[in-house]
Protein backbone atom coordinates (compact mmCIF):
# COMPACT_ATOMS: atom_id res chain seq x y z
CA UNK A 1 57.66 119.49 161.40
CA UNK A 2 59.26 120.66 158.17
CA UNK A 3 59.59 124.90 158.21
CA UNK A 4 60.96 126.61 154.86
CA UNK A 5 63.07 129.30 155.60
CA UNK A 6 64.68 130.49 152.93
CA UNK A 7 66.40 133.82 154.77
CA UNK A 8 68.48 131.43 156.90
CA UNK A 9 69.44 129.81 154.38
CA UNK A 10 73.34 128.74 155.16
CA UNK A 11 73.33 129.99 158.96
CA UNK A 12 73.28 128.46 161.85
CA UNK A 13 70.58 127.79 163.70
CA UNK A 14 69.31 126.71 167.09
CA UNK A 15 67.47 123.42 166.82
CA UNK A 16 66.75 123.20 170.34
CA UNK A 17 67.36 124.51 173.76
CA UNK A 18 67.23 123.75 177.35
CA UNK A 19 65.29 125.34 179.81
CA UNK A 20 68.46 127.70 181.13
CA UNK A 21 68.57 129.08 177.66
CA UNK A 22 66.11 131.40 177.19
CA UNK A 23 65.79 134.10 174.23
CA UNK A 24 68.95 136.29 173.17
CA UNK A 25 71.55 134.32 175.42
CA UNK A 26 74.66 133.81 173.13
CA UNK A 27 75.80 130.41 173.19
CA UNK A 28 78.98 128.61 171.25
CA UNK A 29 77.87 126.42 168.61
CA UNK A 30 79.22 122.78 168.97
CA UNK A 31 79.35 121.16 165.52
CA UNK A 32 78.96 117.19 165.70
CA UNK A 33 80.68 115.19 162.48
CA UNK A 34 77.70 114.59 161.01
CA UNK A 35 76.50 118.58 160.97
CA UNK A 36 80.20 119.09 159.77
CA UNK A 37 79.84 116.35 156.65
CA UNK A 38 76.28 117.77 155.98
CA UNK A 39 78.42 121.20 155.82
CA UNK A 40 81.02 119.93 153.58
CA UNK A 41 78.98 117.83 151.24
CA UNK A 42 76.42 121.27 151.19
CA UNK A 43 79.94 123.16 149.99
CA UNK A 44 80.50 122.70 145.88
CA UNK A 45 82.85 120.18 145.82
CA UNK A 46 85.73 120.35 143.09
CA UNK A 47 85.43 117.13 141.18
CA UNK A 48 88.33 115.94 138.87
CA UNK A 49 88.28 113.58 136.01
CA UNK A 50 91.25 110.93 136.10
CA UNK A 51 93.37 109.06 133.46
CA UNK A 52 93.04 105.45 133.12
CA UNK A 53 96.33 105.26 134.71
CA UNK A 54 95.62 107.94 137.53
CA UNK A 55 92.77 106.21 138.75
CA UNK A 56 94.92 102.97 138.35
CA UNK A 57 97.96 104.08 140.68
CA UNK A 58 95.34 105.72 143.24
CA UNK A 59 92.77 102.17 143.44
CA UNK A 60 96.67 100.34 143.99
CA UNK A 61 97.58 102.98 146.62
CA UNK A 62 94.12 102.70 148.92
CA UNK A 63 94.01 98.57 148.44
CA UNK A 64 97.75 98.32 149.28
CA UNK A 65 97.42 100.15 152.45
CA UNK A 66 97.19 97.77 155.37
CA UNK A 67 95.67 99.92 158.24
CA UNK A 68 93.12 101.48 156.16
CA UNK A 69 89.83 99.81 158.02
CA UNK A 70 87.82 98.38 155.18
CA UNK A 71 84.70 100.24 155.42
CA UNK A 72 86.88 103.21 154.69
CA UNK A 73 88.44 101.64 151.70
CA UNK A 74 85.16 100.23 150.10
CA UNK A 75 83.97 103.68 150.68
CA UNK A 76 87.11 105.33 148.80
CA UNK A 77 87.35 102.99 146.36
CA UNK A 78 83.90 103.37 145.79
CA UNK A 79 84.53 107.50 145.02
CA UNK A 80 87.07 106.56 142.87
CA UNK A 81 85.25 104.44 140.28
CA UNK A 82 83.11 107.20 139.12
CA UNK A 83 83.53 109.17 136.72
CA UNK A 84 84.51 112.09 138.36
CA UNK A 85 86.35 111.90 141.54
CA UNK A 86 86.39 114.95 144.63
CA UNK A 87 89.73 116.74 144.14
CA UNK A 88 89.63 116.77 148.47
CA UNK A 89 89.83 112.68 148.04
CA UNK A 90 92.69 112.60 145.24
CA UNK A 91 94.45 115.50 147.19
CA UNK A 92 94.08 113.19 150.25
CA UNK A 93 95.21 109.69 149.24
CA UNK A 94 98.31 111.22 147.44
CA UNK A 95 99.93 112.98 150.51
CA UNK A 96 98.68 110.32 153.13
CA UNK A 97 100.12 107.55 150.99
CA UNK A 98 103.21 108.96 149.44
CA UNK A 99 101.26 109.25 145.51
């Protein structure tokens, strides 16, 4: 079932509950990785637009970096041939592999 619900828009909400949980009862929200990345890619994200030669040294960095599994470096490499790049990803590739 598909609700629109524009006033919660950006809160949390209670998807669904167990019997012990019953109206008004506060309860800790545990955020999965996926609810987190659906957070974060909902978030504007700051997108940069590289040099030639930036996007160069960066593409050299992630492909010269032997523990990087490859589904995370197709996945980074793929980021980094468009046009404009997350700032988060450039930020992150720089300080994890000495840029």
């Amino acid at each position: 079932m598909i609700v629109a619900a524009p006033a919660l828009e950006g809160r949390k909400v209670v998807a669904e509950r167990t019997p012990l949980l019953g109206a008004g009862i506060k309860v800790q929200p545990i955020e999965t990785a996926a609810s987190a990345d659906a957070t974060a890619a909902a978030a504007d994200v700051e997108l940069v637009e590289l040099t030639p030669e930036q996007r160069a040294r960066l593409v050299a960095l992630v492909e010269n970096t032997p523990d990087l599994p490859a589904d995370a470096k197709q996945r980074v490499l793929a980021q980094l041939s468009q046009d404009r790049v997350p700032a988060s990803t450039v930020r992150r590739i720089e300080t994890r592999m000495g840029g």
